[in-house]
C-alpha atoms as a PDB file:
ATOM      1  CA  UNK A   1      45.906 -10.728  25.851  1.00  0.00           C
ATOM      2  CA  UNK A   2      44.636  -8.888  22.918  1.00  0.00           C
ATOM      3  CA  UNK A   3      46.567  -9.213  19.480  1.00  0.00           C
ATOM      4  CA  UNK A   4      47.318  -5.182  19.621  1.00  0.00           C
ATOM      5  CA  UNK A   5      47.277  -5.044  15.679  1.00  0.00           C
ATOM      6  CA  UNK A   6      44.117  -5.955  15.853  1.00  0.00           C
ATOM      7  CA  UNK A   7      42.687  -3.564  18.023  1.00  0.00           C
ATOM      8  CA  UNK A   8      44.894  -0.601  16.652  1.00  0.00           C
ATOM      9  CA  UNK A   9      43.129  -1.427  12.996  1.00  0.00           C
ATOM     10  CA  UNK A  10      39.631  -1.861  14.492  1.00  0.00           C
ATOM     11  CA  UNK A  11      40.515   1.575  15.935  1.00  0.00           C
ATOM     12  CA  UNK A  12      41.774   3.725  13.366  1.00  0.00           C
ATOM     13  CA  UNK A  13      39.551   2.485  11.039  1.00  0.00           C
ATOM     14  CA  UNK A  14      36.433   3.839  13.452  1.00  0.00           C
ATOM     15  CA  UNK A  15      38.277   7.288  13.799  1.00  0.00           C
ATOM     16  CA  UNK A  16      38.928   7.168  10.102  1.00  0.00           C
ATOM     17  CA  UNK A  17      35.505   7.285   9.290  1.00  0.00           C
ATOM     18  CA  UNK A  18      34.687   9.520  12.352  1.00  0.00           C
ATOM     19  CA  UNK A  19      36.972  11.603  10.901  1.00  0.00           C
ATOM     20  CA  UNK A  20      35.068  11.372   7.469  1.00  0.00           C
ATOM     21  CA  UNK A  21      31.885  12.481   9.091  1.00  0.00           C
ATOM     22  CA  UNK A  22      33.648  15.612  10.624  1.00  0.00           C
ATOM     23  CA  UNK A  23      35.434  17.154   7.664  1.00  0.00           C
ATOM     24  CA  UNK A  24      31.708  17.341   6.148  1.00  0.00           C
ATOM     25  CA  UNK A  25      30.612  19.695   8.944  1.00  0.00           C
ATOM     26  CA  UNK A  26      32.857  22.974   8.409  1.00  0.00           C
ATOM     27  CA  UNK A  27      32.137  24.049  12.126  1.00  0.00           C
ATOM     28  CA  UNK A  28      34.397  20.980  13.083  1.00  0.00           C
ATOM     29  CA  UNK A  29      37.742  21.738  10.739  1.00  0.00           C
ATOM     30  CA  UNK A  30      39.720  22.444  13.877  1.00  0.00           C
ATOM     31  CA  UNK A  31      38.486  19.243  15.353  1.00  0.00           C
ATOM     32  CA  UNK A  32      39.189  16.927  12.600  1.00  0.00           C
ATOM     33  CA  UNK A  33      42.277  18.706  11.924  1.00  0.00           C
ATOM     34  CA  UNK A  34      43.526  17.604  15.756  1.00  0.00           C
ATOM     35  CA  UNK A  35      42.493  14.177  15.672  1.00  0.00           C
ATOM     36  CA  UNK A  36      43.904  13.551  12.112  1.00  0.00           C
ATOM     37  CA  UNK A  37      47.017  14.722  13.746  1.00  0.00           C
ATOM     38  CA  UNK A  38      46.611  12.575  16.763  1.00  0.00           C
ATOM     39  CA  UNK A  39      46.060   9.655  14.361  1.00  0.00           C
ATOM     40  CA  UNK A  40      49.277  10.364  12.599  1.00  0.00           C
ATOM     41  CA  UNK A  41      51.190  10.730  15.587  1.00  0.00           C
ATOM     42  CA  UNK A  42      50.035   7.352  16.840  1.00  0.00           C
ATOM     43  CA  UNK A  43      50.130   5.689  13.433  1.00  0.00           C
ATOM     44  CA  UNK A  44      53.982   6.379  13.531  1.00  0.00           C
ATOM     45  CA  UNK A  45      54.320   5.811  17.594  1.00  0.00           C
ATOM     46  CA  UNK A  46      53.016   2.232  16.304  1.00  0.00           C
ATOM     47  CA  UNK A  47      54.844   1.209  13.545  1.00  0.00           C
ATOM     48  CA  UNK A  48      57.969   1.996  14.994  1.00  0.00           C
ATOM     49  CA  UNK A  49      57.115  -0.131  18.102  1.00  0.00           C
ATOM     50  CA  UNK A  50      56.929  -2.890  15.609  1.00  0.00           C
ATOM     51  CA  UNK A  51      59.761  -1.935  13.097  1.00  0.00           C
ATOM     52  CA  UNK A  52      61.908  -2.368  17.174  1.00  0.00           C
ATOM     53  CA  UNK A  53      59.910  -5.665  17.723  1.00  0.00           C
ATOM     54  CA  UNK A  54      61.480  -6.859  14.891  1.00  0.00           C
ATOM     55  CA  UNK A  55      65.083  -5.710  15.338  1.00  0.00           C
ATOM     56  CA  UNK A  56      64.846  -7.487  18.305  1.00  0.00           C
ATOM     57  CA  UNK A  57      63.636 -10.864  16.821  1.00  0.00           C
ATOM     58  CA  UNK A  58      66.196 -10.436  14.259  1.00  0.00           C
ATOM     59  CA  UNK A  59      69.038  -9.871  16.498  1.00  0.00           C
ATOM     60  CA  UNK A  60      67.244 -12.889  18.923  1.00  0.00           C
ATOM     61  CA  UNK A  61      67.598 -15.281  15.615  1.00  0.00           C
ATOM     62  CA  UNK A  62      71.504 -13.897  15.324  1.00  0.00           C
ATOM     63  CA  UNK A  63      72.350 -14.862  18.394  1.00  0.00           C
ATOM     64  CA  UNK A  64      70.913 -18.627  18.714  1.00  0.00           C
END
């Protein structure tokens, strides 16, 4: 199975500089201004996925 930090960095970093490319065409504001959202969103969908992984190792640990 894929290591999923891996493949979430290898894919914000593309949209990142998607994103990048975008904001320099003026016809696109609305469009970078979605996906920036969309990357947020996701960004903080993510890391708290893996601030609960970690409860639950912790509280695994606790109980051994």
């Amino acid at each position: 199975m894929a290591d999923n930090q891996k493949v979430y960095a290898i894919l914000c970093g593309a949209v990142d500089d998607a994103l990048t490319e975008l904001a320099r065409t003026p016809s696109c504001t609305h469009i970078t201004t979605r996906l920036m959202d969309a990357l947020s969103r996701a960004g903080t969908l993510y890391l708290d996925a893996e601030d609960a992984k970690l409860v639950l190792l912790e509280s695994d640990k606790q109980k051994k």
